[in-house]
C-alpha atoms as a PDB file:
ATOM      1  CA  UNK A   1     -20.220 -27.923  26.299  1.00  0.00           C
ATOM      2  CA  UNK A   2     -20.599 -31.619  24.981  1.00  0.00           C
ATOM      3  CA  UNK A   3     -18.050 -33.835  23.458  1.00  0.00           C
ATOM      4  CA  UNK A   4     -18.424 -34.217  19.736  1.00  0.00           C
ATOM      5  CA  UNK A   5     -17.318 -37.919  19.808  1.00  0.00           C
ATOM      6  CA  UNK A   6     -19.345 -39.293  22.542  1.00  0.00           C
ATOM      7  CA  UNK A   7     -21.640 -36.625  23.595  1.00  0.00           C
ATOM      8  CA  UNK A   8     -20.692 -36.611  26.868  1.00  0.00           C
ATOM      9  CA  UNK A   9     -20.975 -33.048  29.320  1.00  0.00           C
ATOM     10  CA  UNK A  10     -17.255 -31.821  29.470  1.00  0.00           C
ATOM     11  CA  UNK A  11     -16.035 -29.757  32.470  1.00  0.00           C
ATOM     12  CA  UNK A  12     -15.053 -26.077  31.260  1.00  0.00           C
ATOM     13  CA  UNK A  13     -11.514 -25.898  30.326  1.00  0.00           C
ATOM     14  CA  UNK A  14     -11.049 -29.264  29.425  1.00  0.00           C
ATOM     15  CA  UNK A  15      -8.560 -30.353  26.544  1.00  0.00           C
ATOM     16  CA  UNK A  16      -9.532 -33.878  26.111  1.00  0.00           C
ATOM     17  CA  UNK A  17     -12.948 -36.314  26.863  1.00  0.00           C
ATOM     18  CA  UNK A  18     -12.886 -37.777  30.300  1.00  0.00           C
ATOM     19  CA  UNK A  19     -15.452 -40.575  28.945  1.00  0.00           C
ATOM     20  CA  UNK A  20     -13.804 -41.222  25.449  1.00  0.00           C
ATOM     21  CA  UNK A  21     -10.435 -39.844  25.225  1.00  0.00           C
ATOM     22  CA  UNK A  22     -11.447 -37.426  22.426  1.00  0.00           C
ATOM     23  CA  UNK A  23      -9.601 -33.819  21.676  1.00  0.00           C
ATOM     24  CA  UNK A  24     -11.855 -30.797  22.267  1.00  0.00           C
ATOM     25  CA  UNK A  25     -11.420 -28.401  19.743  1.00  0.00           C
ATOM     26  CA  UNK A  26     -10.754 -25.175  21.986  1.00  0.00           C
ATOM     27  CA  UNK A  27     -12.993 -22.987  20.661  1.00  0.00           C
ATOM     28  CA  UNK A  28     -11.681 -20.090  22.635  1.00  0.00           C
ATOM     29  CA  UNK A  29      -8.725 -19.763  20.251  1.00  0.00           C
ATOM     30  CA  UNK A  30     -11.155 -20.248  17.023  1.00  0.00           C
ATOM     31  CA  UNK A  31     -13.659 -17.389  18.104  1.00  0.00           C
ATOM     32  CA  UNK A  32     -10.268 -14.705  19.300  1.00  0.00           C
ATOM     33  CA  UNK A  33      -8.745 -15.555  15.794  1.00  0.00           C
ATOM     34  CA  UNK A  34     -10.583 -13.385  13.756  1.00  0.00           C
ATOM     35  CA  UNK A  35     -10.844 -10.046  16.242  1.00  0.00           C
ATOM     36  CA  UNK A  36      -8.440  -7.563  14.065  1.00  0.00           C
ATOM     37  CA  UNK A  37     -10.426  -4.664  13.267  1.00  0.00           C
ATOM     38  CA  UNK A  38     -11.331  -4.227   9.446  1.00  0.00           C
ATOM     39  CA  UNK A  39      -9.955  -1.456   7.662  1.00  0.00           C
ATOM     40  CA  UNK A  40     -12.038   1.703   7.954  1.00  0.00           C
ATOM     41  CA  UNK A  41     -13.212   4.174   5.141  1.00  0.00           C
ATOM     42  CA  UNK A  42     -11.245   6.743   5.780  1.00  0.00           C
ATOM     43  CA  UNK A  43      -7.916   4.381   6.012  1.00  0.00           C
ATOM     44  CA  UNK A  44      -8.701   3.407   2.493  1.00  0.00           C
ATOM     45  CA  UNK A  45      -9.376   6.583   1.307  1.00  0.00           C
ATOM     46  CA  UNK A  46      -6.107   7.611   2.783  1.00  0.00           C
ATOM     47  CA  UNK A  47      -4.932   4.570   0.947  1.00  0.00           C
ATOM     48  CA  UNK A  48      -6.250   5.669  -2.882  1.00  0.00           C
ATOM     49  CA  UNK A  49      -5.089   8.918  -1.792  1.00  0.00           C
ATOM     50  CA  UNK A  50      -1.357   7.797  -1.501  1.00  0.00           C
ATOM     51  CA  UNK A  51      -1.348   4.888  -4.563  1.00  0.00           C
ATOM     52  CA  UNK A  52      -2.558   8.399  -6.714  1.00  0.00           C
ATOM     53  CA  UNK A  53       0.939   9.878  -5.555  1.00  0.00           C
ATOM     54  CA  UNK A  54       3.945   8.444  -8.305  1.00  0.00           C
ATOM     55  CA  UNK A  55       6.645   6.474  -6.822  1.00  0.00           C
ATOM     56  CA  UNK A  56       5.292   6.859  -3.150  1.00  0.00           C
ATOM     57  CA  UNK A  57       2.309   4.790  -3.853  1.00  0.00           C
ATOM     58  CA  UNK A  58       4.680   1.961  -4.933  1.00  0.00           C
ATOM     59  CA  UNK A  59       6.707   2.067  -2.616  1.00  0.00           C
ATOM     60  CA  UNK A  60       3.766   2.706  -0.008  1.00  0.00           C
ATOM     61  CA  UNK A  61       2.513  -1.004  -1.733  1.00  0.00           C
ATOM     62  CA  UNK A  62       6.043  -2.554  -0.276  1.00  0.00           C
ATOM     63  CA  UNK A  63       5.620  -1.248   3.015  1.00  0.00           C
ATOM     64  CA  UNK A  64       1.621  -2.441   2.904  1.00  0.00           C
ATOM     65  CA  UNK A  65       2.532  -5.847   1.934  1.00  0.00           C
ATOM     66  CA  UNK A  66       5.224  -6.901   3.739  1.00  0.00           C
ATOM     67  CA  UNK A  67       5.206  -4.261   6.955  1.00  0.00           C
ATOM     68  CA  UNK A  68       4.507  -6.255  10.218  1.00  0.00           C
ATOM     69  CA  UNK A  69       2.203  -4.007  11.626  1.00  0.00           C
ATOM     70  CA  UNK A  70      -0.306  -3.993   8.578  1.00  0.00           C
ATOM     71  CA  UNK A  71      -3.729  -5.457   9.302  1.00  0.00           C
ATOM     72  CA  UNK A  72      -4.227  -8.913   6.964  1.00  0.00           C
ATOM     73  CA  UNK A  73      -6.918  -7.259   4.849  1.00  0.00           C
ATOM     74  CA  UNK A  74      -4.724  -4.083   4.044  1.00  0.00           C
ATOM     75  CA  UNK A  75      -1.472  -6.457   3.523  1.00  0.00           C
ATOM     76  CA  UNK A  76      -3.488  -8.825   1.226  1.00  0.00           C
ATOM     77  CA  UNK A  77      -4.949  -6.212  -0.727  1.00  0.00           C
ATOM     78  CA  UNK A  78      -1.242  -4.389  -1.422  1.00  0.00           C
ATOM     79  CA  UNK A  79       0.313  -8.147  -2.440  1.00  0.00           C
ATOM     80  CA  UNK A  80      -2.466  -9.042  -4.659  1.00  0.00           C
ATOM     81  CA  UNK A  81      -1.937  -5.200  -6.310  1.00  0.00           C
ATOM     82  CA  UNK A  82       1.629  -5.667  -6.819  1.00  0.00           C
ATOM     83  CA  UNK A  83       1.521  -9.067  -8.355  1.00  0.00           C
ATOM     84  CA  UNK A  84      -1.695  -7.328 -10.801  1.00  0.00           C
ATOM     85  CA  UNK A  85       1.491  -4.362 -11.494  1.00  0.00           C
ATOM     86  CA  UNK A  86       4.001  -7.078 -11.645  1.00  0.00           C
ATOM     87  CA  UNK A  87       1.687  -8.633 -14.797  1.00  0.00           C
ATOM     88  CA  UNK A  88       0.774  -5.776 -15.864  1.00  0.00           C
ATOM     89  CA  UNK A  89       4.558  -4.652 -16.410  1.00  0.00           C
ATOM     90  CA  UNK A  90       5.566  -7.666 -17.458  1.00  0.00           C
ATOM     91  CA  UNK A  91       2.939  -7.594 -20.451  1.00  0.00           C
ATOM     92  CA  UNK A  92       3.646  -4.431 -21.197  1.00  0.00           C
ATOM     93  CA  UNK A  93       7.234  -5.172 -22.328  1.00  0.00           C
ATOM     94  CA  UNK A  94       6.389  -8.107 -24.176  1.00  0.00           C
ATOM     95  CA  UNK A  95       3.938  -6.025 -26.172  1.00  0.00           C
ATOM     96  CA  UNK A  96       6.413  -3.138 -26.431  1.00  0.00           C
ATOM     97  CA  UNK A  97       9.118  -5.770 -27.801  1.00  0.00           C
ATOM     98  CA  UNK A  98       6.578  -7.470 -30.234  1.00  0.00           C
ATOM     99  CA  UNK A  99       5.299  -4.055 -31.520  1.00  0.00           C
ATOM    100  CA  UNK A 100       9.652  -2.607 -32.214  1.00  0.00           C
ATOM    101  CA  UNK A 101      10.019  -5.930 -33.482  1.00  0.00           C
ATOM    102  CA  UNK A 102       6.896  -5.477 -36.204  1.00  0.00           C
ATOM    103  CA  UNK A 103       8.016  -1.978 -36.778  1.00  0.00           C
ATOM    104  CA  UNK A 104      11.579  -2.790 -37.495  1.00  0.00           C
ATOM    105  CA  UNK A 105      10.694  -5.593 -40.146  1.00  0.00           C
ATOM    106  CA  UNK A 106       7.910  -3.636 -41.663  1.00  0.00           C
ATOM    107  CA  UNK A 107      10.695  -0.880 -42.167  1.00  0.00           C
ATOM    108  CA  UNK A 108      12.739  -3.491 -43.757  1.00  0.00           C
ATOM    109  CA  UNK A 109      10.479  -4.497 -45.552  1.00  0.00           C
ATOM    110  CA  UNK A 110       9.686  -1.122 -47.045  1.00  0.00           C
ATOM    111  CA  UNK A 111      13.388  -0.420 -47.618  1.00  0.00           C
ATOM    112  CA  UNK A 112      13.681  -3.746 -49.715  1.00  0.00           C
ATOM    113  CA  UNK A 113      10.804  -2.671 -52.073  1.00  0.00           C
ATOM    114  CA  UNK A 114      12.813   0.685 -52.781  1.00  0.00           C
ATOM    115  CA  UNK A 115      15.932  -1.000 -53.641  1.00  0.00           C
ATOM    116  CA  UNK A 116      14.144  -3.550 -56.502  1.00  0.00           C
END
Protein backbone atom coordinates (compact mmCIF):
# COMPACT_ATOMS: atom_id res chain seq x y z
CA UNK A 1 0.00 0.00 0.00
CA UNK A 2 1.20 3.63 -0.98
CA UNK A 3 0.61 6.84 0.77
CA UNK A 4 -1.95 9.02 -0.91
CA UNK A 5 -0.07 12.27 -0.01
CA UNK A 6 3.38 11.48 -1.00
CA UNK A 7 3.27 8.20 -2.66
CA UNK A 8 5.55 6.70 -0.62
CA UNK A 9 5.48 2.43 0.13
CA UNK A 10 3.91 2.22 3.72
CA UNK A 11 4.73 -0.75 6.00
CA UNK A 12 1.42 -2.89 6.66
CA UNK A 13 -0.35 -1.72 9.65
CA UNK A 14 0.76 1.62 9.62
CA UNK A 15 -1.51 4.61 10.88
CA UNK A 16 0.44 7.49 9.67
CA UNK A 17 3.32 8.28 6.63
CA UNK A 18 6.81 7.69 7.83
CA UNK A 19 8.04 10.09 4.84
CA UNK A 20 5.27 12.84 5.12
CA UNK A 21 3.41 12.62 8.25
CA UNK A 22 0.12 11.87 6.42
CA UNK A 23 -3.02 9.75 8.04
CA UNK A 24 -3.69 6.44 6.28
CA UNK A 25 -7.14 5.90 5.90
CA UNK A 26 -7.43 2.25 7.45
CA UNK A 27 -9.12 0.62 4.99
CA UNK A 28 -9.59 -2.47 7.04
CA UNK A 29 -12.41 -0.79 8.98
CA UNK A 30 -13.99 0.72 5.55
CA UNK A 31 -14.13 -2.77 3.71
CA UNK A 32 -15.64 -4.80 7.42
CA UNK A 33 -18.28 -1.90 7.57
CA UNK A 34 -20.61 -3.04 5.23
CA UNK A 35 -20.53 -7.14 6.01
CA UNK A 36 -24.28 -7.46 7.60
CA UNK A 37 -26.04 -9.88 5.59
CA UNK A 38 -29.01 -8.45 3.42
CA UNK A 39 -32.34 -9.46 4.20
CA UNK A 40 -33.38 -12.68 2.49
CA UNK A 41 -36.66 -13.51 0.51
CA UNK A 42 -38.16 -15.48 2.69
CA UNK A 43 -37.51 -12.88 5.78
CA UNK A 44 -39.47 -10.43 3.76
CA UNK A 45 -42.03 -12.56 2.85
CA UNK A 46 -42.35 -13.41 6.47
CA UNK A 47 -42.34 -9.68 6.79
CA UNK A 48 -45.59 -8.88 4.26
CA UNK A 49 -46.91 -11.84 5.87
CA UNK A 50 -47.03 -10.19 9.42
CA UNK A 51 -47.74 -6.20 8.22
CA UNK A 52 -51.10 -8.23 6.48
CA UNK A 53 -51.98 -9.23 10.23
CA UNK A 54 -54.08 -5.90 12.01
CA UNK A 55 -52.52 -4.43 14.97
CA UNK A 56 -49.53 -6.99 15.01
CA UNK A 57 -48.10 -5.63 11.88
CA UNK A 58 -47.95 -2.19 13.60
CA UNK A 59 -46.75 -3.02 16.31
CA UNK A 60 -44.31 -5.60 14.51
CA UNK A 61 -43.19 -1.96 12.57
CA UNK A 62 -42.11 -0.62 16.31
CA UNK A 63 -40.19 -3.52 17.13
CA UNK A 64 -38.54 -3.43 13.30
CA UNK A 65 -37.58 0.09 13.66
CA UNK A 66 -36.29 0.63 16.77
CA UNK A 67 -35.30 -3.22 18.00
CA UNK A 68 -31.44 -3.46 18.41
CA UNK A 69 -31.03 -6.58 16.85
CA UNK A 70 -32.74 -5.59 13.43
CA UNK A 71 -30.43 -5.57 10.42
CA UNK A 72 -30.13 -1.64 8.98
CA UNK A 73 -32.00 -2.52 5.79
CA UNK A 74 -35.03 -4.18 7.70
CA UNK A 75 -34.93 -1.19 10.45
CA UNK A 76 -34.82 1.47 7.66
CA UNK A 77 -37.45 0.02 5.72
CA UNK A 78 -40.01 -0.24 9.02
CA UNK A 79 -39.06 3.74 9.95
CA UNK A 80 -39.53 4.98 6.53
CA UNK A 81 -43.15 2.83 6.61
CA UNK A 82 -44.23 4.32 9.75
CA UNK A 83 -43.44 7.88 8.96
CA UNK A 84 -45.48 6.98 5.17
CA UNK A 85 -48.56 5.67 8.03
CA UNK A 86 -47.79 8.56 10.21
CA UNK A 87 -48.72 10.94 6.86
CA UNK A 88 -50.95 8.95 5.76
CA UNK A 89 -53.02 9.21 9.16
CA UNK A 90 -52.37 12.46 9.60
CA UNK A 91 -54.04 13.35 6.09
CA UNK A 92 -56.61 11.32 6.63
CA UNK A 93 -58.02 13.37 9.55
CA UNK A 94 -57.54 16.54 7.98
CA UNK A 95 -59.63 15.31 5.08
CA UNK A 96 -62.15 13.66 7.43
CA UNK A 97 -62.42 17.17 9.36
CA UNK A 98 -62.65 19.24 6.06
CA UNK A 99 -65.27 16.82 4.56
CA UNK A 100 -67.79 17.03 8.45
CA UNK A 101 -66.97 20.50 8.20
CA UNK A 102 -68.51 20.82 4.34
CA UNK A 103 -71.26 18.52 5.34
CA UNK A 104 -72.29 20.40 8.38
CA UNK A 105 -72.51 23.88 6.50
CA UNK A 106 -74.07 22.41 3.45
CA UNK A 107 -76.77 21.08 5.99
CA UNK A 108 -77.05 24.53 7.23
CA UNK A 109 -77.27 25.77 4.44
CA UNK A 110 -80.15 23.60 3.32
CA UNK A 111 -81.98 24.20 6.61
CA UNK A 112 -81.77 28.09 6.01
CA UNK A 113 -83.46 27.77 2.53
CA UNK A 114 -86.46 25.87 4.31
CA UNK A 115 -86.99 28.43 6.85
CA UNK A 116 -87.27 31.60 4.06
Amino acid sequence: MYCSNCGNQLNPGAAICTNCGANVPNLAAGAGGNSETPVSVGEWMLMALIMMIPLVGLVMMFVWAFGANEKKSKSNWAKASLIWAAIYIGLTIIISIALVAAGISFFDYLTMESIY
